[in-house]
N, C-alpha and C. Protein backbone atom coordinates (compact mmCIF):
# COMPACT_ATOMS: atom_id res chain seq x y z
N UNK A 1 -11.67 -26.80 -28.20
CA UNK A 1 -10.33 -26.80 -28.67
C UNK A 1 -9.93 -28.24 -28.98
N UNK A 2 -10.34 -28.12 -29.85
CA UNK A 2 -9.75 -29.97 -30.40
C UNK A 2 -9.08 -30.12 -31.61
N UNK A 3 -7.94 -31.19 -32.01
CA UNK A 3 -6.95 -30.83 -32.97
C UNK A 3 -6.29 -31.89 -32.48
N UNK A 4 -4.79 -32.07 -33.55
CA UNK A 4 -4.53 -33.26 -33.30
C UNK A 4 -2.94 -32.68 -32.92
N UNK A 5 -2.64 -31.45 -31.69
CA UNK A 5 -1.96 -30.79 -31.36
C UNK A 5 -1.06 -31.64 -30.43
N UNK A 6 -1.99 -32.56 -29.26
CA UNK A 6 -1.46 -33.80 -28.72
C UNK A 6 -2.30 -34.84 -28.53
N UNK A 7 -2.01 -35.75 -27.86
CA UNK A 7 -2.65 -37.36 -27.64
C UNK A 7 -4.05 -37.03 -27.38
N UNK A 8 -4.43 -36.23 -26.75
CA UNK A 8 -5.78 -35.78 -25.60
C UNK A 8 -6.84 -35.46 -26.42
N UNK A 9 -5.90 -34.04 -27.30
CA UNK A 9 -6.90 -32.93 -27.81
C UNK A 9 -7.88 -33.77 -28.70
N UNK A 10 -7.51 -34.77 -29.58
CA UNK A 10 -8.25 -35.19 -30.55
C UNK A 10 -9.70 -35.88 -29.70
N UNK A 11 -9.20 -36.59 -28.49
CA UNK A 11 -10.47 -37.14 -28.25
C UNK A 11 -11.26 -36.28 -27.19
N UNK A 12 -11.15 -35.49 -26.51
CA UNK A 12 -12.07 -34.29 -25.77
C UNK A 12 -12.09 -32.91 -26.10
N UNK A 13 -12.99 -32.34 -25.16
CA UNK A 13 -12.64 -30.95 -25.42
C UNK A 13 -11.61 -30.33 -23.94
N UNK A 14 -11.08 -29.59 -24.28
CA UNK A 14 -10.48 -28.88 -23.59
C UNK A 14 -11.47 -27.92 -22.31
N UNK A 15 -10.80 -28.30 -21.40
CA UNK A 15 -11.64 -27.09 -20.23
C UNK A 15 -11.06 -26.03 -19.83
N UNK A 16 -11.77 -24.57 -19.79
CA UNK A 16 -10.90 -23.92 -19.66
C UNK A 16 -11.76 -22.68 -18.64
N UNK A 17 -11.59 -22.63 -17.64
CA UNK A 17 -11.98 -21.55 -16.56
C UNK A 17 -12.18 -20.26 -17.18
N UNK A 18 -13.48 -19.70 -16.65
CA UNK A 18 -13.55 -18.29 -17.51
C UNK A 18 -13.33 -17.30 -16.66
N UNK A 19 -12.54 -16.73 -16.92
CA UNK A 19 -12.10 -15.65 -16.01
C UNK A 19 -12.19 -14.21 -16.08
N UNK A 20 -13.04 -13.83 -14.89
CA UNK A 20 -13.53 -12.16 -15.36
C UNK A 20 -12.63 -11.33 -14.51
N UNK A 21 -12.09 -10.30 -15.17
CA UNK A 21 -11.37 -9.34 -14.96
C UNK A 21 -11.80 -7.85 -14.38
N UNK A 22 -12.03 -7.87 -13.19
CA UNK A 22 -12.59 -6.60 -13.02
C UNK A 22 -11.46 -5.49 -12.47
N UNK A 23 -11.51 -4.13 -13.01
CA UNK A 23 -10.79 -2.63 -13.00
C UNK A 23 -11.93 -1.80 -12.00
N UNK A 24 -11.09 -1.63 -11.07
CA UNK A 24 -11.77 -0.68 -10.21
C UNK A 24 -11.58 0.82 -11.12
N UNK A 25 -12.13 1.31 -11.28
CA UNK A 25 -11.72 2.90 -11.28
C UNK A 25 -12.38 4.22 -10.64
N UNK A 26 -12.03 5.13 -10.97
CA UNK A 26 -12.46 5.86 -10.14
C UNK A 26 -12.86 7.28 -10.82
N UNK A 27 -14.11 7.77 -10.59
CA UNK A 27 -14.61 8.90 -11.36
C UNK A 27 -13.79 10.21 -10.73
N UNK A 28 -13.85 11.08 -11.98
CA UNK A 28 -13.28 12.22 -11.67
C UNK A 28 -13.92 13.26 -10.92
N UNK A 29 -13.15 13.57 -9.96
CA UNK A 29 -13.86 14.46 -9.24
C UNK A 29 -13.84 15.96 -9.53
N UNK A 30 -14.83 16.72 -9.17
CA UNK A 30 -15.66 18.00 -9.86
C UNK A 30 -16.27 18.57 -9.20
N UNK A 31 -15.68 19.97 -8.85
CA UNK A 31 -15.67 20.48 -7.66
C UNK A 31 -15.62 22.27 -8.40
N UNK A 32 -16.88 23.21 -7.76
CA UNK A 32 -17.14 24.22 -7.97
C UNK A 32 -15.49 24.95 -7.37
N UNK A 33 -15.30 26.45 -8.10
CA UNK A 33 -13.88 26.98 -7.51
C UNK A 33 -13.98 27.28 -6.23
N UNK A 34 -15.77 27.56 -5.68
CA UNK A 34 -16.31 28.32 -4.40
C UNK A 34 -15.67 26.83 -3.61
N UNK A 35 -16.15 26.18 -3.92
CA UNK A 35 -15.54 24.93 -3.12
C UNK A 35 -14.61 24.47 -3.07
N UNK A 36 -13.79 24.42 -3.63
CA UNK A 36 -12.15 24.01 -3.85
C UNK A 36 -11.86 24.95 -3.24
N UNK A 37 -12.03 26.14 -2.48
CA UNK A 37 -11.48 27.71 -2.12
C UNK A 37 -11.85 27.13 -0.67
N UNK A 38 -13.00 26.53 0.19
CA UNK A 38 -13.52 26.11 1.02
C UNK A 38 -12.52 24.79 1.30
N UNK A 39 -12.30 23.94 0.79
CA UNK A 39 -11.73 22.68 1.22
C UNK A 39 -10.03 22.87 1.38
N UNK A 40 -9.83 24.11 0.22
CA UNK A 40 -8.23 24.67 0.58
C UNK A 40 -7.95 25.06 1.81
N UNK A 41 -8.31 26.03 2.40
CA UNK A 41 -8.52 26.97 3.54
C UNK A 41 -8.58 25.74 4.43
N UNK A 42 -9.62 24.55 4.66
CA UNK A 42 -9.32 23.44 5.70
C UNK A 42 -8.32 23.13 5.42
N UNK A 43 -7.32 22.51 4.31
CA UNK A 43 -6.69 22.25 4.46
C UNK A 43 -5.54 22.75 5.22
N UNK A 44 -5.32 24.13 4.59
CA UNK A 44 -4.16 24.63 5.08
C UNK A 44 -4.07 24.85 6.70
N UNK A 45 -5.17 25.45 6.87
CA UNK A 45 -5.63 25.03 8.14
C UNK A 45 -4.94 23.70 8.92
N UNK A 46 -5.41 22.69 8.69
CA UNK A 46 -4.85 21.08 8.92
C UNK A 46 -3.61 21.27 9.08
N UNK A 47 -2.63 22.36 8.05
CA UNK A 47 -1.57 21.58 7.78
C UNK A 47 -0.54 22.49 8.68
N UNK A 48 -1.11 23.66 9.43
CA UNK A 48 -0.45 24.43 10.12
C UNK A 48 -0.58 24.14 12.00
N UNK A 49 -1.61 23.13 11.88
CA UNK A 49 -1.72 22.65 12.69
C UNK A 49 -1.67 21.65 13.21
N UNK A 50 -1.80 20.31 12.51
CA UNK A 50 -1.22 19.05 12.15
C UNK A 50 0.34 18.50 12.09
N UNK A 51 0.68 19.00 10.61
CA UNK A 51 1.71 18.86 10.37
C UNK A 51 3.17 19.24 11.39
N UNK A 52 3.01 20.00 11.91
CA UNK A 52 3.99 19.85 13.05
C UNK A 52 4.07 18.45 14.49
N UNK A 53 3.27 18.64 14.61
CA UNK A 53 2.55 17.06 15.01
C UNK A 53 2.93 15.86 14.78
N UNK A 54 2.62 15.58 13.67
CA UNK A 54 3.09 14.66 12.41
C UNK A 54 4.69 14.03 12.17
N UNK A 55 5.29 15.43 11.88
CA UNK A 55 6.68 15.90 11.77
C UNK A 55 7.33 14.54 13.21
N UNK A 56 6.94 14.94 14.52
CA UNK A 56 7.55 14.57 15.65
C UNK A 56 7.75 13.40 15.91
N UNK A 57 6.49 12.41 15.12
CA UNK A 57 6.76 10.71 14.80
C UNK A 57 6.24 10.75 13.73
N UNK A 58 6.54 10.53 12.76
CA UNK A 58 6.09 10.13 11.41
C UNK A 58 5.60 8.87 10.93
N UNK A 59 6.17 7.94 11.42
CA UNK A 59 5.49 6.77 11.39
C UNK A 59 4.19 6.24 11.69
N UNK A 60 4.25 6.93 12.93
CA UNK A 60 2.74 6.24 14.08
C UNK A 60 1.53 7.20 13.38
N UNK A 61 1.89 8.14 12.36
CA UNK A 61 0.98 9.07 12.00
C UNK A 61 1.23 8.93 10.56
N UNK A 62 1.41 7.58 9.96
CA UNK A 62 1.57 7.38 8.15
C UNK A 62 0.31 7.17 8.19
N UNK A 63 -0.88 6.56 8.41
CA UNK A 63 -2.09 6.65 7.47
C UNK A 63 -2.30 8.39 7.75
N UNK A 64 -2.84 8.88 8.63
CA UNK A 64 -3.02 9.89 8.27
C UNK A 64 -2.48 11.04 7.16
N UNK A 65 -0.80 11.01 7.69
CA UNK A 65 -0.30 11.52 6.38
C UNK A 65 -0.37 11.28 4.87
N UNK A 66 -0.93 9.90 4.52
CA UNK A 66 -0.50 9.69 3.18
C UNK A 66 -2.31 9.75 2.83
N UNK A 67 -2.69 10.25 3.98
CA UNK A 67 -4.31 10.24 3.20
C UNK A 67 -4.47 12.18 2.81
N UNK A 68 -3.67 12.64 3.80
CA UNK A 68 -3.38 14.28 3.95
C UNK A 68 -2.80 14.69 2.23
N UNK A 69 -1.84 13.56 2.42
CA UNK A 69 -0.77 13.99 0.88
C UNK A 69 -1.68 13.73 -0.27
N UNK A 70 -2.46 12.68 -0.67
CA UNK A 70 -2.84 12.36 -1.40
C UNK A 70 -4.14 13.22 -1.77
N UNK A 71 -4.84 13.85 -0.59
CA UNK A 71 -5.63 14.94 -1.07
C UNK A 71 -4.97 15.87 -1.34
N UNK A 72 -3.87 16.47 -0.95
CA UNK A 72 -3.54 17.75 -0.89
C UNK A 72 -2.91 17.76 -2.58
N UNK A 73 -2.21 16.51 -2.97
CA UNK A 73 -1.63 16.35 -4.79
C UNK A 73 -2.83 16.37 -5.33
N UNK A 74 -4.02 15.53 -5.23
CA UNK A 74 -5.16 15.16 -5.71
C UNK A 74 -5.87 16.73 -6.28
N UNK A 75 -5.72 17.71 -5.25
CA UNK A 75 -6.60 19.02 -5.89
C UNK A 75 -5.69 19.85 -6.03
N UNK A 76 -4.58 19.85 -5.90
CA UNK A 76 -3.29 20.35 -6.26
C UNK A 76 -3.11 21.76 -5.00
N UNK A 77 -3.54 21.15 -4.39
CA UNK A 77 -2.98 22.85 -3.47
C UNK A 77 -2.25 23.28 -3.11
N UNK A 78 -1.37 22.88 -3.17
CA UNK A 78 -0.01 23.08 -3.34
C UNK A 78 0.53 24.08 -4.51
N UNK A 79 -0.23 24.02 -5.59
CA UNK A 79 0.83 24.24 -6.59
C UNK A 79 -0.67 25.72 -7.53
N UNK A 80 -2.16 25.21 -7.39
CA UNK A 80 -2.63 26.29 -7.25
C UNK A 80 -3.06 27.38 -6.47
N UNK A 81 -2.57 28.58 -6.58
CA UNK A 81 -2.58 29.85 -5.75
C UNK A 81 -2.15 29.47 -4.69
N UNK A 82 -0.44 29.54 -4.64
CA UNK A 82 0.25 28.78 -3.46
C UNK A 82 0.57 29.18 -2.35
N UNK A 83 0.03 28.66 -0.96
CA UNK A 83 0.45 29.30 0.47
C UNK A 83 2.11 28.71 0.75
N UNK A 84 3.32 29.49 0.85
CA UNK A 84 4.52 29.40 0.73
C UNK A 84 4.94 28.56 1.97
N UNK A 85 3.71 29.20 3.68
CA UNK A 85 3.79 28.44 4.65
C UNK A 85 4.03 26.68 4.20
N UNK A 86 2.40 26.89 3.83
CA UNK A 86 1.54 25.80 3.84
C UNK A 86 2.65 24.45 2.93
N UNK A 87 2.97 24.98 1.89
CA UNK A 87 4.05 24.55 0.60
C UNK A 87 5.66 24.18 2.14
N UNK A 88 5.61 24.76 2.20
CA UNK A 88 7.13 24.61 3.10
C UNK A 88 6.89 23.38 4.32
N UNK A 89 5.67 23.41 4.89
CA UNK A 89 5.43 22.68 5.93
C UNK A 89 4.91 21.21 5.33
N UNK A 90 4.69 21.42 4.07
CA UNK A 90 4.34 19.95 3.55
C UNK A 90 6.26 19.20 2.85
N UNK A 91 6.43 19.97 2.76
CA UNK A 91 8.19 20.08 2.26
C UNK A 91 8.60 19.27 3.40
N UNK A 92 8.46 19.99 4.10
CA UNK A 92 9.17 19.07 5.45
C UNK A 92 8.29 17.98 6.04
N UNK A 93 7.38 17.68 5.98
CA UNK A 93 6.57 16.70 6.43
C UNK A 93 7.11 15.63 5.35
N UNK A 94 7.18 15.90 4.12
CA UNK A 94 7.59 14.33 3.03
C UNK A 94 9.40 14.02 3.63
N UNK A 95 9.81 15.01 3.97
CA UNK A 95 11.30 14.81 4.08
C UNK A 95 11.51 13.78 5.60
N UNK A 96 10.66 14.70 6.57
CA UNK A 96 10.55 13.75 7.38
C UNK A 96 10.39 12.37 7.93
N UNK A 97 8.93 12.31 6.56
CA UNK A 97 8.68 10.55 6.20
C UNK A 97 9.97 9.61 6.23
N UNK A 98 10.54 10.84 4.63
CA UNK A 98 11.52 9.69 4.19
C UNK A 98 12.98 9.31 5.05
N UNK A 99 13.16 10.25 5.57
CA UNK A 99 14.34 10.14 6.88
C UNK A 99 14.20 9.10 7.87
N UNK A 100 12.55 8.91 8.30
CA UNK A 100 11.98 8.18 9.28
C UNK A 100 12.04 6.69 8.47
N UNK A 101 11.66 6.78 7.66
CA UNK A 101 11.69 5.42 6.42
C UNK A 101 13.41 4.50 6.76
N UNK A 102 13.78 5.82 6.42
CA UNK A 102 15.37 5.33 6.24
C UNK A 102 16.32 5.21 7.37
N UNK A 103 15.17 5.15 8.56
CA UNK A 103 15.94 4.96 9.80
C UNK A 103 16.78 6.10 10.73
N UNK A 104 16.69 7.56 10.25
CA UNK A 104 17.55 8.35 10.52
C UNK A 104 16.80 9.03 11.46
């Protein structure tokens, strides 16, 4: 980069750090229905048994929960072929969070 842009440029070159940019990402996951039918059933499982648990301090039990939530949005079980329990007890588990969040 040399030019007569200021005092410097004309007599060197410019240094300039090369900087690599790395993107984590993450492959999509792909999962037979026999198996998604298998990992549902644990879940709900988990969540009838857990989640009340959970509910009673919410805080001292945030990694677990937000690793619970994030699978449970992640394969959507919630929202395909929906257990109304299972749906209601996660209802109240986010409400709980956020109450606990907000000090209440």
């Amino acid at each position: 980069m040399v030019g007569s842009s200021d005092v410097h440029s004309s007599k060197q070159w410019a240094e300039f750090d090369t900087i690599n940019v790395w993107e984590r990402t993450k492959e999509a996951t792909v999962m037979c229905h026999k198996c998604w039918l298998v990992a549902r059933d644990k879940m709900i499982a988990n969540v009838k048994e857990d989640v009340p648990k959970w509910m009673e301090s919410p805080l001292a039990n945030m990694r677990r929960i937000k690793s619970f939530l994030e699978k449970w949005n992640k394969f959507e079980f919630g929202l395909e072929m929906p257990d109304e329990e299972a749906n209601n007890l996660v209802a109240e588990l986010k409400q709980s969070v956020r109450r606990s969040a907000r000090g209440e």
